[in-house]
C-alpha atoms as a PDB file:
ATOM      1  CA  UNK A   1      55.268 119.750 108.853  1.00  0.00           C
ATOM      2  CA  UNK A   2      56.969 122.325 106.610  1.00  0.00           C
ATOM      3  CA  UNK A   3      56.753 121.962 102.920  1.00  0.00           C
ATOM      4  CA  UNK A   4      59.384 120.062 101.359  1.00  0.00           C
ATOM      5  CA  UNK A   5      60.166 118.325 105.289  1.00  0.00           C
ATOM      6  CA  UNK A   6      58.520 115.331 103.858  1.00  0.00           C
ATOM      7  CA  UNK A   7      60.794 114.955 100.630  1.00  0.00           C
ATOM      8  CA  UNK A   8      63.210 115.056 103.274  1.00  0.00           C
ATOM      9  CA  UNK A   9      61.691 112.159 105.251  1.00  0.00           C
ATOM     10  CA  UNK A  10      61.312 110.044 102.193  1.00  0.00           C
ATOM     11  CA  UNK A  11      64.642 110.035 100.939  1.00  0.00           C
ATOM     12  CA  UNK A  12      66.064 109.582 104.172  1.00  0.00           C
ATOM     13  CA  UNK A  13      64.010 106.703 104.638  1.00  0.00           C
ATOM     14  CA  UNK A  14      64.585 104.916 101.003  1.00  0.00           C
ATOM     15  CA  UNK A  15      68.768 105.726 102.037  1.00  0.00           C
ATOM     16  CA  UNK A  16      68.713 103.674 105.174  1.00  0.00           C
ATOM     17  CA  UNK A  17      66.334 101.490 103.436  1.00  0.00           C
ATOM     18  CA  UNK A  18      69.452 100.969 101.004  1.00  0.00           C
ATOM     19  CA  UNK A  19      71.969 100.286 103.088  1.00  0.00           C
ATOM     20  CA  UNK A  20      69.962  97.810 105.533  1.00  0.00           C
ATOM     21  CA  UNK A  21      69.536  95.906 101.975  1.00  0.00           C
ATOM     22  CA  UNK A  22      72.765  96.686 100.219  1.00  0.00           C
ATOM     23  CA  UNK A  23      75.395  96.699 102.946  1.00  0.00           C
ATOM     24  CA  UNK A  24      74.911  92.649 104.357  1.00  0.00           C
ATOM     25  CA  UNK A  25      75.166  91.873 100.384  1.00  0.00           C
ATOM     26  CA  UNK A  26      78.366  93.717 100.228  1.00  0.00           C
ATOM     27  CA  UNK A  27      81.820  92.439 100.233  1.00  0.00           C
ATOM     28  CA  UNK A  28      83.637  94.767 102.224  1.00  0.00           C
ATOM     29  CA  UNK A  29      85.930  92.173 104.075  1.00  0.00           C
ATOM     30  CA  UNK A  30      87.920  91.215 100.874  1.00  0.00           C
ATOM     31  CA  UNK A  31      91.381  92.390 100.422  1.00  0.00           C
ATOM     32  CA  UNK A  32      91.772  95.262  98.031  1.00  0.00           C
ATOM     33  CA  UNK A  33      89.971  94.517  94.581  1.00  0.00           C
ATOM     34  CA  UNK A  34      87.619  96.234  92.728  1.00  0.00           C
ATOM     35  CA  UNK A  35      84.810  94.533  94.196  1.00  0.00           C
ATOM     36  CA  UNK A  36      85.696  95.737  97.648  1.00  0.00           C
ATOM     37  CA  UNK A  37      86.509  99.444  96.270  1.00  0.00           C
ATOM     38  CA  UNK A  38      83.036  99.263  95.002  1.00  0.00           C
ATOM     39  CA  UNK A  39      81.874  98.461  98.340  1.00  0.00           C
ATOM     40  CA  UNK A  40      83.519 101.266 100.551  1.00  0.00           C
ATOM     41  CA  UNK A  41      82.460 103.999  97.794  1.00  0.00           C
ATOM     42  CA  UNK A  42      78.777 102.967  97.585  1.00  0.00           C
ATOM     43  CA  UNK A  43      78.977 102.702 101.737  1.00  0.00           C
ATOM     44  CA  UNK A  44      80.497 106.649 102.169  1.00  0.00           C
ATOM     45  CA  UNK A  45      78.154 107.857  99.189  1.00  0.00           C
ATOM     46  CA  UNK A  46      75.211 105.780 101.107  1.00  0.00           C
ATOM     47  CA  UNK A  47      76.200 107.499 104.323  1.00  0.00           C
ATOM     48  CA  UNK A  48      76.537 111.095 102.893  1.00  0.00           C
ATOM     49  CA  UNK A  49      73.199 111.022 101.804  1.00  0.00           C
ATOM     50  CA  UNK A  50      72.398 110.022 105.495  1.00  0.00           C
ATOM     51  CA  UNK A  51      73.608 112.854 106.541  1.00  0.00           C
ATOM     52  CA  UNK A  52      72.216 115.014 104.364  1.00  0.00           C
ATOM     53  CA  UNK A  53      68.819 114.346 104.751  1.00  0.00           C
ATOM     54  CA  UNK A  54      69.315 114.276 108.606  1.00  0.00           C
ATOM     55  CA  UNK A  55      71.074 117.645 108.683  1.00  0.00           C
ATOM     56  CA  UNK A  56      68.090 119.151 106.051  1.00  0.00           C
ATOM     57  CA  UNK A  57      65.247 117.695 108.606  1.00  0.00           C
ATOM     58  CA  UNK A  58      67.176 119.379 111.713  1.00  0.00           C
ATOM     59  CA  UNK A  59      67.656 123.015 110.216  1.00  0.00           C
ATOM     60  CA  UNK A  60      66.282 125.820 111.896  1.00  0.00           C
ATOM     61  CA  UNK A  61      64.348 128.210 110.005  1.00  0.00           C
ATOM     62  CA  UNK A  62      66.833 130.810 110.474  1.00  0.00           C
ATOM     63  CA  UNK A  63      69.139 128.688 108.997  1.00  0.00           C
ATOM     64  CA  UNK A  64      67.079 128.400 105.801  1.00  0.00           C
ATOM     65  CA  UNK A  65      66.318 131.461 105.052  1.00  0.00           C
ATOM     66  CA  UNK A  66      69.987 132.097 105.112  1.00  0.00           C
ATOM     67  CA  UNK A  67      70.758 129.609 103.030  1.00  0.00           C
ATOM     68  CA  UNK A  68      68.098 130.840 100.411  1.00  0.00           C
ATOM     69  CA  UNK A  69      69.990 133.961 100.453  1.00  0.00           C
ATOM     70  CA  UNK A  70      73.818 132.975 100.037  1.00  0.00           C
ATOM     71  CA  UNK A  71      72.126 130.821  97.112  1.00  0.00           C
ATOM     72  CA  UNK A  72      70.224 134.135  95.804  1.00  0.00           C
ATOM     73  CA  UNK A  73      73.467 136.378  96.161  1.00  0.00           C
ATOM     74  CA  UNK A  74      75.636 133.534  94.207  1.00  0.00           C
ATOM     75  CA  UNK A  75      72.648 133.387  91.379  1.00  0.00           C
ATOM     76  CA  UNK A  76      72.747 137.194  91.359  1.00  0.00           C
ATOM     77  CA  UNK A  77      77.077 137.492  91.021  1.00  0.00           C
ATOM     78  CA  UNK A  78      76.576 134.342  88.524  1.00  0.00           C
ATOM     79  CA  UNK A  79      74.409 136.486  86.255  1.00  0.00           C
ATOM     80  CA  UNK A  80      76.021 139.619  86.710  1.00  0.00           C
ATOM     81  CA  UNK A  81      79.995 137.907  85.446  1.00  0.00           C
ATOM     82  CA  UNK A  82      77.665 135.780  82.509  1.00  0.00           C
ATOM     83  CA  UNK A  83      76.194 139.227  81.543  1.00  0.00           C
ATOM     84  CA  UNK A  84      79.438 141.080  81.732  1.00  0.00           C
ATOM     85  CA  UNK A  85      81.042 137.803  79.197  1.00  0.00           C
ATOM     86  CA  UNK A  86      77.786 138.558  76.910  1.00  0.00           C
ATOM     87  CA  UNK A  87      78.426 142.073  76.844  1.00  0.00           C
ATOM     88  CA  UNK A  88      82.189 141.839  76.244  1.00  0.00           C
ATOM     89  CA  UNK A  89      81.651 139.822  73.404  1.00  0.00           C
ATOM     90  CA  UNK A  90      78.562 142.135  71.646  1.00  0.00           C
ATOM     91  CA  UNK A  91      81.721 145.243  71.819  1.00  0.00           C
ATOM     92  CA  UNK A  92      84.536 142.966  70.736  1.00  0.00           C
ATOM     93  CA  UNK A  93      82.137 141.523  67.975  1.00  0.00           C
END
């Protein structure tokens, strides 16, 4: 299993986990109230994080790595523009 799969595993596990428990207890049937609002947002967020963890587990390595570097590149143009504020400020200053 590839590192980090498992952390994957385990919170996809404790998010069906919460909506087997939380969903019966919920009062989604009600006509529009707070409670009910309540119940549809905690539902969506519930099932976003079901997705998440499912579409983590099933990407390809490929995938990853490409990932890692669109996250590397944004770091990089993140610290470049912060650098260029910094710098700005030391000549203004």
């Amino acid at each position: 299993m590839r590192k980090g799969r498992s952390r994957h595993v385990l919170y996809l596990l404790a998010a069906v986990a919460m909506l087997v428990y939380g969903v019966p207890r919920l009062d989604l049937g009600a006509p529009w109230s707070g409670t009910s609002l309540f119940g549809i947002v905690w539902l969506i967020f519930s099932l976003v994080i079901v997705a998440a963890q499912i579409d983590a587990l099933m990407q390809g390595e490929a995938r990853r790595k490409q990932m890692q570097r669109i996250k590397r590149a944004k770091s990089l143009a993140l610290e470049r523009k912060l650098q260029q504020v910094v710098s700005g400020r030391r000549a203004r200053g």
